[in-house]
Protein backbone atom coordinates (compact mmCIF):
# COMPACT_ATOMS: atom_id res chain seq x y z
CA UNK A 1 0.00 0.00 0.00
CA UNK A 2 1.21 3.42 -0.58
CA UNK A 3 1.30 6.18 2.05
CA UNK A 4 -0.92 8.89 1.43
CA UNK A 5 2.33 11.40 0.55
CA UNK A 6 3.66 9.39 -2.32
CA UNK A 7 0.11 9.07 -3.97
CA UNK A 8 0.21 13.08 -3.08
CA UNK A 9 2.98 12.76 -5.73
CA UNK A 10 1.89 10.58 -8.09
CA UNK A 11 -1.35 12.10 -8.28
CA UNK A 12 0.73 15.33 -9.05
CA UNK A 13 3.15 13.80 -11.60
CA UNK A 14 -0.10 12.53 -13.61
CA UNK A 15 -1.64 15.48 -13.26
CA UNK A 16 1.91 16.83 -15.60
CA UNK A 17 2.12 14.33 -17.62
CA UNK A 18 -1.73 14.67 -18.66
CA UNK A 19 -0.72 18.42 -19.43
CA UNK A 20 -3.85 19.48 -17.08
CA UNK A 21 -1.92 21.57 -15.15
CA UNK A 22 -2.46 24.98 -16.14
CA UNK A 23 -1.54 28.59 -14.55
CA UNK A 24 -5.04 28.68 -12.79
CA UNK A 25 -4.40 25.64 -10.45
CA UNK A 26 -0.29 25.14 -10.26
CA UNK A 27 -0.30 27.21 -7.23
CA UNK A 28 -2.95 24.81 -5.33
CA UNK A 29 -0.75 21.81 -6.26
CA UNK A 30 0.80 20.45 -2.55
CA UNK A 31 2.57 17.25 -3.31
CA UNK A 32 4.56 17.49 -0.07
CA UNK A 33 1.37 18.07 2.08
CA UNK A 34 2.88 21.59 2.91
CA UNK A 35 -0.50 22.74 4.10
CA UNK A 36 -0.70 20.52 7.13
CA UNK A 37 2.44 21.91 8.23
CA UNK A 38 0.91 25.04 9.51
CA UNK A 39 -3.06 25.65 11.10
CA UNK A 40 -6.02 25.42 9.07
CA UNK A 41 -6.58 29.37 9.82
CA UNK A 42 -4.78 32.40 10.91
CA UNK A 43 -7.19 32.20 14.78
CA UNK A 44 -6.25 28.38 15.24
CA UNK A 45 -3.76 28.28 17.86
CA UNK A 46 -0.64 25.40 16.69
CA UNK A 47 0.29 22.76 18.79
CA UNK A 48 3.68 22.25 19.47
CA UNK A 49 5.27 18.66 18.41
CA UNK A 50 5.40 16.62 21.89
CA UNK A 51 9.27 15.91 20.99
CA UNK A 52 10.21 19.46 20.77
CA UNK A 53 11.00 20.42 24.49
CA UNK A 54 13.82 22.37 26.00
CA UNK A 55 16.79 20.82 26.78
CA UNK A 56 19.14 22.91 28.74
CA UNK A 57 20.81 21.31 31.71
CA UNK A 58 23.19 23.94 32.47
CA UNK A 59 21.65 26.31 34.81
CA UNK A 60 20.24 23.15 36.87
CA UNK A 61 23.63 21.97 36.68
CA UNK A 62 25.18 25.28 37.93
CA UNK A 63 23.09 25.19 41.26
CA UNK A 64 23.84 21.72 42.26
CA UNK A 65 27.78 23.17 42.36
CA UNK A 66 26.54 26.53 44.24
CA UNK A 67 28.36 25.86 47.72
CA UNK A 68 25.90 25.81 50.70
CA UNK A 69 27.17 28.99 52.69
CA UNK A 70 26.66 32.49 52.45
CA UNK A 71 29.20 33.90 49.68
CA UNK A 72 30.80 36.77 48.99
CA UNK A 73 30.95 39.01 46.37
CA UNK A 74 33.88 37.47 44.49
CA UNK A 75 32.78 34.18 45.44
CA UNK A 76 29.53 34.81 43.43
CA UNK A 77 31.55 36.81 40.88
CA UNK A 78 33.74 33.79 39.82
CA UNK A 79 30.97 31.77 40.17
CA UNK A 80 28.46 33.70 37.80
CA UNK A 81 32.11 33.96 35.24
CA UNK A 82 32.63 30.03 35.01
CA UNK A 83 28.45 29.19 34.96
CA UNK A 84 26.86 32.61 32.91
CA UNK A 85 25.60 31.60 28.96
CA UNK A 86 26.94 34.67 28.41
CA UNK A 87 30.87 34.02 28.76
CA UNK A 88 30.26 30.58 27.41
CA UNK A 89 28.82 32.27 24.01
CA UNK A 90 31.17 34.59 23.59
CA UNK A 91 33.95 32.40 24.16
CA UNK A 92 32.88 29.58 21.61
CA UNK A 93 32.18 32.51 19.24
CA UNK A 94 36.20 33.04 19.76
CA UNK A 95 36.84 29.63 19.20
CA UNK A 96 34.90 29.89 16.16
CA UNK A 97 36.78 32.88 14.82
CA UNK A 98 39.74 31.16 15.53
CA UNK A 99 38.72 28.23 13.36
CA UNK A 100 38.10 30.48 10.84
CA UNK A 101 41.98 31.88 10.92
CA UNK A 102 42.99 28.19 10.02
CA UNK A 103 40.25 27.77 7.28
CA UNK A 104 41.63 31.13 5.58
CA UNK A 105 45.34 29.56 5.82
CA UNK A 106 44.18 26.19 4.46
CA UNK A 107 44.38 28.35 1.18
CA UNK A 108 48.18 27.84 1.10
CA UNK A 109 48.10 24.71 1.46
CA UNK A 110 47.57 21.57 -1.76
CA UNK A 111 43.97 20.31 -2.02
CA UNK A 112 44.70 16.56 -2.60
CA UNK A 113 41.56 14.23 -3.61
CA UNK A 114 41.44 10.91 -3.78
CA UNK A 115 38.66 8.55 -5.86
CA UNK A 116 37.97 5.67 -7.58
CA UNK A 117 35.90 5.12 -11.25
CA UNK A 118 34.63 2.43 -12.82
CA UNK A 119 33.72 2.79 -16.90
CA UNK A 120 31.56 0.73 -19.04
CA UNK A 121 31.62 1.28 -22.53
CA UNK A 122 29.61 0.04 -25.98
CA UNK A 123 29.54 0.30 -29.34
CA UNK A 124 25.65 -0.32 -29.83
CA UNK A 125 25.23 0.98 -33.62
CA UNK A 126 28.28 -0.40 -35.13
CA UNK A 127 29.62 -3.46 -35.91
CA UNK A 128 30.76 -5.47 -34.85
CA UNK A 129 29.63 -4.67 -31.36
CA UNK A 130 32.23 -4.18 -29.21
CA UNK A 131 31.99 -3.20 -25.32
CA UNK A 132 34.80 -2.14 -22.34
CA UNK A 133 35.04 -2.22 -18.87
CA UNK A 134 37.96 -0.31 -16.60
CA UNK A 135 37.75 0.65 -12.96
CA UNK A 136 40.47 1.74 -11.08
CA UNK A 137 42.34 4.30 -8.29
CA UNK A 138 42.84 8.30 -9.13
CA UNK A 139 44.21 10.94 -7.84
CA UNK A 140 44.00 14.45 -8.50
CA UNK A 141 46.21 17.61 -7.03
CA UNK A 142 45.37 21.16 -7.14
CA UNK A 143 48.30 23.56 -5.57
CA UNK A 144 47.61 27.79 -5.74
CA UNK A 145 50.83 29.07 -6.26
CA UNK A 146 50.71 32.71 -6.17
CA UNK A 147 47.83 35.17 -5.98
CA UNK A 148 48.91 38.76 -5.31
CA UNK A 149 47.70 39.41 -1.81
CA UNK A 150 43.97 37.80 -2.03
CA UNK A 151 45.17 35.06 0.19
CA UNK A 152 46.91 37.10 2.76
CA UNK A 153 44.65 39.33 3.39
CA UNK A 154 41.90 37.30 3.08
CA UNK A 155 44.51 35.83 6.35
CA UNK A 156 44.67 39.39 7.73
CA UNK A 157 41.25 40.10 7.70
CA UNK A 158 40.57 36.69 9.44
CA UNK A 159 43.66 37.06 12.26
CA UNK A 160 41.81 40.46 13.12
CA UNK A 161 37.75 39.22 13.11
CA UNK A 162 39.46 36.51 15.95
CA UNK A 163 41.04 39.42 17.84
CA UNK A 164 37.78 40.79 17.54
CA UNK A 165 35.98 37.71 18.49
CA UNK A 166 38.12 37.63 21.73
CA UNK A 167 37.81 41.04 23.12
CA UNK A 168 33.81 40.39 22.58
CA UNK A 169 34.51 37.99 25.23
CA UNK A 170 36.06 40.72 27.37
CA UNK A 171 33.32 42.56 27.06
CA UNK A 172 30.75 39.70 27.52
CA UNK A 173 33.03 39.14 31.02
CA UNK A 174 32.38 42.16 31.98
CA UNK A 175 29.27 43.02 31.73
CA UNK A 176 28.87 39.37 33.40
CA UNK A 177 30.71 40.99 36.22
CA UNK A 178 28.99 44.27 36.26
CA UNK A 179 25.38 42.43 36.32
CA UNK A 180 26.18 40.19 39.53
CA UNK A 181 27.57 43.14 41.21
CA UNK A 182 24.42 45.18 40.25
CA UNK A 183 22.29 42.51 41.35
CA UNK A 184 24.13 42.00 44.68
CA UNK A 185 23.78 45.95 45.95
CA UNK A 186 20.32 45.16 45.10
CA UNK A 187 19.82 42.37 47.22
CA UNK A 188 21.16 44.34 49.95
CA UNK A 189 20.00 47.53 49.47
CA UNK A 190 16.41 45.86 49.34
CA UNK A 191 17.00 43.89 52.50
CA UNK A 192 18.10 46.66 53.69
CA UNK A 193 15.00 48.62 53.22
CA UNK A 194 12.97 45.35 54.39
CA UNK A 195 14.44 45.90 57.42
CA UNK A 196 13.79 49.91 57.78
CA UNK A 197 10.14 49.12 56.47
CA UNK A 198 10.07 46.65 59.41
CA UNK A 199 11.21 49.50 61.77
CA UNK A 200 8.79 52.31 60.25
CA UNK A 201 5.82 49.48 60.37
CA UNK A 202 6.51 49.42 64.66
CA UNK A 203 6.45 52.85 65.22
CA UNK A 204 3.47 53.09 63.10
CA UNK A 205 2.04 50.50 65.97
CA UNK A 206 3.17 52.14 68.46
CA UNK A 207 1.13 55.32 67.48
CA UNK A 208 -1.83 53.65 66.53
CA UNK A 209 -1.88 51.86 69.99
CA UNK A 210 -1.05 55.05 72.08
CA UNK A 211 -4.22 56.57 69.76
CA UNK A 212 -6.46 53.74 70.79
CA UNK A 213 -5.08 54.06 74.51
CA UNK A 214 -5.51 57.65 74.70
CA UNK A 215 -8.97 57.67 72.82
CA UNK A 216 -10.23 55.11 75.60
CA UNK A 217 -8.96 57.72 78.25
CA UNK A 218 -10.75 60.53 76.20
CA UNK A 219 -7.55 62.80 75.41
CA UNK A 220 -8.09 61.45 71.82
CA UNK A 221 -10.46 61.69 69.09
CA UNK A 222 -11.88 58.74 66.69
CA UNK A 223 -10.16 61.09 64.28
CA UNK A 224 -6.77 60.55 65.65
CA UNK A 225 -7.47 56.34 65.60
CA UNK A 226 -8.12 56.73 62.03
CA UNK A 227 -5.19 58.80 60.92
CA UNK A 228 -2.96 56.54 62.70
CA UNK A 229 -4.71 53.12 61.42
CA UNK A 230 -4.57 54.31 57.70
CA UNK A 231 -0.50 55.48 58.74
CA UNK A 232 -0.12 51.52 59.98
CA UNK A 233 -1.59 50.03 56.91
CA UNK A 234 0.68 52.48 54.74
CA UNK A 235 3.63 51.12 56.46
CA UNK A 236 2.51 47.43 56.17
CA UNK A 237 2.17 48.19 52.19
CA UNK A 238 5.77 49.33 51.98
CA UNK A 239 6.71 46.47 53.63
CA UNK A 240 5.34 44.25 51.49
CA UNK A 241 5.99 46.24 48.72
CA UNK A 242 9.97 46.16 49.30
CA UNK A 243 10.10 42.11 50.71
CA UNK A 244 8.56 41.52 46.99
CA UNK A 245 11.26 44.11 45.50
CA UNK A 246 13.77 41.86 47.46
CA UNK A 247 12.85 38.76 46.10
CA UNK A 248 12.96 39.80 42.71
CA UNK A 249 16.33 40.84 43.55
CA UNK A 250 16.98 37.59 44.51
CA UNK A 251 15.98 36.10 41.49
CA UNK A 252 18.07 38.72 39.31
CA UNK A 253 21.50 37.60 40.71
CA UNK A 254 20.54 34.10 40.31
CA UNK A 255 19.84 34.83 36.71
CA UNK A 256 22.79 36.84 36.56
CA UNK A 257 25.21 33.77 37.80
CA UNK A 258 23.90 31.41 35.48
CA UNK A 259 21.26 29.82 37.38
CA UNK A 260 17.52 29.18 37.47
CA UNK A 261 15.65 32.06 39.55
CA UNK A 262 14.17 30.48 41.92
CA UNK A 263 17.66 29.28 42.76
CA UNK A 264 18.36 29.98 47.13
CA UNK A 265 21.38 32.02 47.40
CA UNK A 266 23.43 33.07 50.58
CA UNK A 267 25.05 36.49 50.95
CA UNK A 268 27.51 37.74 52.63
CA UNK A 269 26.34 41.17 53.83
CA UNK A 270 28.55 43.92 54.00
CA UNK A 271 29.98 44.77 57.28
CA UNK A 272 31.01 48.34 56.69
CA UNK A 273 29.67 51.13 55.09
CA UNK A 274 30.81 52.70 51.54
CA UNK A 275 34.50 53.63 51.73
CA UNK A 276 33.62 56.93 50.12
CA UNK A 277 37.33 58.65 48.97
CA UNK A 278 37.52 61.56 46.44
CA UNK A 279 38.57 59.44 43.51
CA UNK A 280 42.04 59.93 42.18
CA UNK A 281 41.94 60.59 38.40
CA UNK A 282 40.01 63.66 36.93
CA UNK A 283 37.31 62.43 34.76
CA UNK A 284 39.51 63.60 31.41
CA UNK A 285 41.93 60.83 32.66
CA UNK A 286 38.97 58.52 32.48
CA UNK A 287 37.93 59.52 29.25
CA UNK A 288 41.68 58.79 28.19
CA UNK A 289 41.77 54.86 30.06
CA UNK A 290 38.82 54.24 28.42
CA UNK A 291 39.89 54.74 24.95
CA UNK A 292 42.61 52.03 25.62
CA UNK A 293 40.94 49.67 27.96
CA UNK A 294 37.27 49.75 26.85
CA UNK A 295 36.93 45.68 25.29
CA UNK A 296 34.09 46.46 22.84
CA UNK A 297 35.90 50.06 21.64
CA UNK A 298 38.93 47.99 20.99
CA UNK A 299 36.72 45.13 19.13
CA UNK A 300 35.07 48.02 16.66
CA UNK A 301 38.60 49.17 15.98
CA UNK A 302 39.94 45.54 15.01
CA UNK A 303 36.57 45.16 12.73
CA UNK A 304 37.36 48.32 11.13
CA UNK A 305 41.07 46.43 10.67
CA UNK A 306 38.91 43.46 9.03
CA UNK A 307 37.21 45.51 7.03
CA UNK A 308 40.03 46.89 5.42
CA UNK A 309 41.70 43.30 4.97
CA UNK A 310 38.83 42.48 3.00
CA UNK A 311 39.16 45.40 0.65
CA UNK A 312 42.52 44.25 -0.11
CA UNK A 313 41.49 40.81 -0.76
CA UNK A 314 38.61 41.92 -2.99
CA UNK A 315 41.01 44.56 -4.60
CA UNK A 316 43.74 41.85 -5.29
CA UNK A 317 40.89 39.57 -6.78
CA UNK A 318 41.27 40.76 -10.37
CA UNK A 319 44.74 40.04 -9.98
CA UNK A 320 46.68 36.78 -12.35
CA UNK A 321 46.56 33.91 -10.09
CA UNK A 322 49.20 31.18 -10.82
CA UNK A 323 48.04 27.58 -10.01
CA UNK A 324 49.36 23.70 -10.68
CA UNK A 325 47.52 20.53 -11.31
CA UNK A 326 48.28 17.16 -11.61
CA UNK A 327 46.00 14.30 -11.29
CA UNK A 328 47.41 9.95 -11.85
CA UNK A 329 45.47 7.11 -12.58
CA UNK A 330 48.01 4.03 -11.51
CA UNK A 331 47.29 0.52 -13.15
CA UNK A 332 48.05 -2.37 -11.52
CA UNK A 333 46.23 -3.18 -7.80
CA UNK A 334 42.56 -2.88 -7.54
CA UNK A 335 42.77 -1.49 -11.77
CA UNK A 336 41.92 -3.44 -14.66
CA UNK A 337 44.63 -1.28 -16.62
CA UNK A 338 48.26 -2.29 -16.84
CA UNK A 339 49.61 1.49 -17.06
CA UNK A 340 49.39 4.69 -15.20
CA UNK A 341 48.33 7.32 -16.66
CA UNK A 342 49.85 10.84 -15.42
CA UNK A 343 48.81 14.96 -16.39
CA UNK A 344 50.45 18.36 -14.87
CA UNK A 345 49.35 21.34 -15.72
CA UNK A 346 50.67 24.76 -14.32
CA UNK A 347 47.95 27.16 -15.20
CA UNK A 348 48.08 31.25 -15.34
CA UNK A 349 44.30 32.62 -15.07
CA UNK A 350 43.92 36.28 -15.83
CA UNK A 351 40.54 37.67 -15.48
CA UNK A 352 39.61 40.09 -18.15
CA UNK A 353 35.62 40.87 -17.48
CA UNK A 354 33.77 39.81 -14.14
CA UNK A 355 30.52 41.44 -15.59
CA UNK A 356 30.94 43.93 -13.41
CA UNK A 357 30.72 42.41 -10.09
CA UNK A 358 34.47 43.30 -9.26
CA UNK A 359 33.45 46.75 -9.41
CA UNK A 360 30.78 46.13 -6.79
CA UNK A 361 32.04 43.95 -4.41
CA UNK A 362 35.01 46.92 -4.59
CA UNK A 363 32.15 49.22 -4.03
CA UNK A 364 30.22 46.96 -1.70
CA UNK A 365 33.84 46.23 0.72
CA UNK A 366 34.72 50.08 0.76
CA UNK A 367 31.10 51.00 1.99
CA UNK A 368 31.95 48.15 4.56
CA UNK A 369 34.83 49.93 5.94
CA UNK A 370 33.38 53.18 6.18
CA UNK A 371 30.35 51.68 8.04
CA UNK A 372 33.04 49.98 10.18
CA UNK A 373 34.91 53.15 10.97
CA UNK A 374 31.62 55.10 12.21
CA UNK A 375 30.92 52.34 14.10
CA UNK A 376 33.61 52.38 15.74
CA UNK A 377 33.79 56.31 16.19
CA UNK A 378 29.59 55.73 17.45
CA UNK A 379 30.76 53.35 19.85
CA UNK A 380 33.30 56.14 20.88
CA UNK A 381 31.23 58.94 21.78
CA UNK A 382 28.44 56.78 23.88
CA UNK A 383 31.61 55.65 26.02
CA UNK A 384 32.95 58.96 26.34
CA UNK A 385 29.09 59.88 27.54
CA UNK A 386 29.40 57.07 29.59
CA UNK A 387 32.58 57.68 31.48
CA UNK A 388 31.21 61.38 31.99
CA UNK A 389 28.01 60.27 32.99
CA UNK A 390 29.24 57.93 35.86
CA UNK A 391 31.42 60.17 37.14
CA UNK A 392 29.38 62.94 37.91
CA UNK A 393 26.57 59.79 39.21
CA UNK A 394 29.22 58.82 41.36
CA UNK A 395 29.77 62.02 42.86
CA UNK A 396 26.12 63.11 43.01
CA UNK A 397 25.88 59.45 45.17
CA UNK A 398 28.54 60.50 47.25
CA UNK A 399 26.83 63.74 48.16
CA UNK A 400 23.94 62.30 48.70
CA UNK A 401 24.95 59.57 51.19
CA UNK A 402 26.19 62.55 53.76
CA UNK A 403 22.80 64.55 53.64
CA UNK A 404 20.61 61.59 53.70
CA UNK A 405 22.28 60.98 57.21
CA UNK A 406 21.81 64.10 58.10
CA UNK A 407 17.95 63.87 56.95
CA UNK A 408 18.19 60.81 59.16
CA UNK A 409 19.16 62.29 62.09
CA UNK A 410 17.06 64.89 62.15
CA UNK A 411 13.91 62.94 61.30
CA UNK A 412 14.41 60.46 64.19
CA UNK A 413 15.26 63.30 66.40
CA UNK A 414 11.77 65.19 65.68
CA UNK A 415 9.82 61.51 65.17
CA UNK A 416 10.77 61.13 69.24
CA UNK A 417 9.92 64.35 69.92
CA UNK A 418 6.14 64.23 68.71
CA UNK A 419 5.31 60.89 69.86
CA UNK A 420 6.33 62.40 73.36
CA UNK A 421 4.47 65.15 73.05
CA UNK A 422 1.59 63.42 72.40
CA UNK A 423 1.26 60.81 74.64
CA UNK A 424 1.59 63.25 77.56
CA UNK A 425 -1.38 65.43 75.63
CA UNK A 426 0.51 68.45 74.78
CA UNK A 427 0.86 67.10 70.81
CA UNK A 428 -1.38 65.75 67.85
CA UNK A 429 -1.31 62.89 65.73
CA UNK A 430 -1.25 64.83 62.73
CA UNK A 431 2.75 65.81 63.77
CA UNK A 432 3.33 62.45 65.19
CA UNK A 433 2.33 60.63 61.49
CA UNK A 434 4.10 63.78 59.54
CA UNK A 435 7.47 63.11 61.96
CA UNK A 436 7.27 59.22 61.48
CA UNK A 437 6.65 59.49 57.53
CA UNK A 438 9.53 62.12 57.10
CA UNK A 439 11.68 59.20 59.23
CA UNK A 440 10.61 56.24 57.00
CA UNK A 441 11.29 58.40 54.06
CA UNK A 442 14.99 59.54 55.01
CA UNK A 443 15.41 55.10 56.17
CA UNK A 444 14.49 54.62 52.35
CA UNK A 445 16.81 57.60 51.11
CA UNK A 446 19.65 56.59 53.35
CA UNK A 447 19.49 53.19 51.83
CA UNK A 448 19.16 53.99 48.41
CA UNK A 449 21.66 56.73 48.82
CA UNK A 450 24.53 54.08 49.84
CA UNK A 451 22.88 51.58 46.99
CA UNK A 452 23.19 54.27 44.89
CA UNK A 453 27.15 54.67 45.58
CA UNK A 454 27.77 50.87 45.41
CA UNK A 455 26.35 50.77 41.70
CA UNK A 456 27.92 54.16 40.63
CA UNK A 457 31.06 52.98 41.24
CA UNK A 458 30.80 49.35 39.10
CA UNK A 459 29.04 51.49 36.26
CA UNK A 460 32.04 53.68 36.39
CA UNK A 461 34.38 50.94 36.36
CA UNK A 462 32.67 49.44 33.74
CA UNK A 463 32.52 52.45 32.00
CA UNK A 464 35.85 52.93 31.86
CA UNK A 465 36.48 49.28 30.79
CA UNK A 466 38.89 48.42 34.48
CA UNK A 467 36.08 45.99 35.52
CA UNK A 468 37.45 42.77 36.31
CA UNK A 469 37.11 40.00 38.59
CA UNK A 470 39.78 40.76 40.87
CA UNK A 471 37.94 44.45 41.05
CA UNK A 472 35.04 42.44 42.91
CA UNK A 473 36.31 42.22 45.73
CA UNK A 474 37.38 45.76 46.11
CA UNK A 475 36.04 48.44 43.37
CA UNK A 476 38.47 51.36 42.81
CA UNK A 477 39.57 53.73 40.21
């Protein structure tokens, strides 16, 4: 019996050799069955095959290593570097490239080929009839001798897309980097404010119960009860509010290092605040480290190298190319033929008309550099933004961190004040909630202020392209 495809076909193949098919109906002609490869309608929703599922064991495999006690943050920076996709793409995009230098040196090298043929021949309208048979080894050699730079620079262009390819993986590392450290300031900074929303949330009690106590002595108001409930339940929604904040922080780093989110990570918290130090190079210093340090500048500057190689190669395209041959057919073992027959040729190919397309692939590999170049010189001013940009963040974060503790001080000092006040009857609530708001405001500040700093400082490293591992541990300038 035949399956329903190949009498799809069949059907098909009479309907040609009848000489039915016409323009009309050629397009509804489907001898593959290509229309039950997709739904019967555009609202019919497809069904995935029940072989096609995901396959990726890394990540799962990443938090099985994950050691089981609270890390620091070059523990979970060398971590996130050995386990991330990211460094493991860009890297076997190196290797790649690198493959690709030996393919483009292959080119100086013989192409030797190996085969064996078998012949039959007849003499069917002659006579008498007469008929052959020889089989037999070959081989066949084809050697480029010279070419007039297409080779070389077809070479050079390759040596600099894996130079490239590389510092693409310096980049990918450090944004790695820059992402877990990131993600760890935000862990802390939100547990940090988990833990000044916890704070805010029992003095908010402790009004609300000295409201109810003094409106059942009747030196309060209902009023008063009110203000202060709808004060509690405002600080019991920015609790909540910031312990979800911290678990998506969470679930950032553990994305970050290369594992699943819902991964349980241990922190090491830090044990003493910012190290805040007027930073030792002027930001046109910066500018100047990041011209020669920034991986991904340096990468746009080798493709602009490429592109260049390739113009050459294209340019020396039109160029004589001198080439040998030589190709043997010994007799003897596994032949049917007694002799060995033997050819060289050296050949001299001179191209005289490409119909044109030398002319534009020239055209098409000069745009290419150009393109290349203002990449490049793009790519330049966004880091020189960048660089500027975190510095003056940096600073601004630095600033902020002293008045925010200032804001602090005062807030808790006035806070105290007007809860005393009131509950010896000399106050109102209305100054006791303003006090305690301005106080849970200048906790959040304070936080985010030193959060703030923390990140500055890795976007400014990163900026300037000095992010590394070993800058985990301790970020400077």
């Amino acid at each position: 019996m035949l399956s329903v495809k190949y009498k799809s076909i069949l059907t098909t193949l009479a309907v040609l050799a009848g000489g039915t098919l016409c323009s009309q109906t050629s397009w509804a002609i489907d001898p593959f069955n290509t229309e039950e490869l997709t739904p019967a309608a555009p609202q019919i929703y497809w069904n995935k095959p029940a072989t096609l599922t995901v396959t990726d064991t890394a990540a799962p495999t990443a938090a099985l290593a994950l050691p089981k006690k609270p890390l620091t943050l070059a523990e979970l920076t060398d971590f996130a570097l050995r386990n991330s996709p990211d460094t493991r793409l860009a890297w076997y995009q190196a290797k790649a490239a690198a493959a690709n230098v030996g393919i483009s040196e292959s080119a100086y090298l013989p192409q030797l080929d190996a085969g064996f043929a078998g012949q039959y021949t007849a003499s069917v309208f002659s006579s008498p009839h007469s008929s052959a048979t020889t089989y037999g080894p070959n081989f066949s050699l084809n050697y480029l001798l010279l070419d007039f730079g297409n080779r070389s620079n077809t070479v050079l262009a390759a040596k600099y897309a894996q130079i490239a390819a590389n510092l693409s993986q310096n980049t990918a590392i450090q944004q790695v980097i820059l992402q877990v450290q990131q993600a760890y300031y935000q862990v802390l900074g939100q547990q940090a404010l988990v833990a000044a929303n916890k704070l805010s949330l029992k003095q908010a009690k402790t009004s609300l119960d000295s409201a109810q106590a003094l409106r059942q002595n009747g030196l309060a108001t209902i009023g008063d009860v009110y203000q202060a409930e709808a004060s509690y339940a405002q600080s019991n929604l920015d609790l909540q509010t910031s312990e979800g904040n911290y678990q998506t922080a969470l679930g950032q780093l553990a994305t970050a290092m290369g594992l699943p989110a819902n991964t349980s990570i241990r922190l090491v918290s830090l044990r003493q605040p910012p190290k805040i130090q007027a930073l030792n190079r002027v930001v046109a210093g910066l500018l100047t480290v990041a011209k020669s340090n920034r991986p991904d500048l340096l990468a746009a500057e080798a493709k602009v190298r490429q592109s260049q190689a390739q113009l050459a190669a294209t340019r020396a395209s039109i160029l004589p190319t001198l080439s040998v041959t030589a190709s043997t057919a010994p007799g003897g073992i596994f032949s049917n033929t007694t002799g060995t027959d033997t050819t060289a040729t050296l050949t001299l190919s001179v191209p005289l008309f490409t119909g044109f397309s030398y002319t534009y692939n020239v055209r098409q590999a000069q745009a290419q550099v150009l393109a290349a170049q203002a990449t490049r010189d793009q790519l330049n001013q966004q880091i020189q933004f960048q660089v500027w940009q975190s510095y003056y963040a940096l600073q601004t974060a630095e600033q902020n961190i002293g008045t925010t503790e200032i804001l602090l001080k005062s807030s808790l000092q006035a806070s105290n004040q007007a809860l005393g006040q009131y509950k010896s009857g000399v106050g109102d609530i209305l100054s006791v909630l303003t006090t305690q708001a301005t106080l849970a405001s200048a906790r959040v500040q304070n936080v985010q202020a030193k959060l703030n700093w923390y990140i500055a400082l890795a976007q400014l490293a990163a900026a300037v392209g000095t992010l590394t591992s070993s800058s985990a541990q301790d970020l400077s300038l």
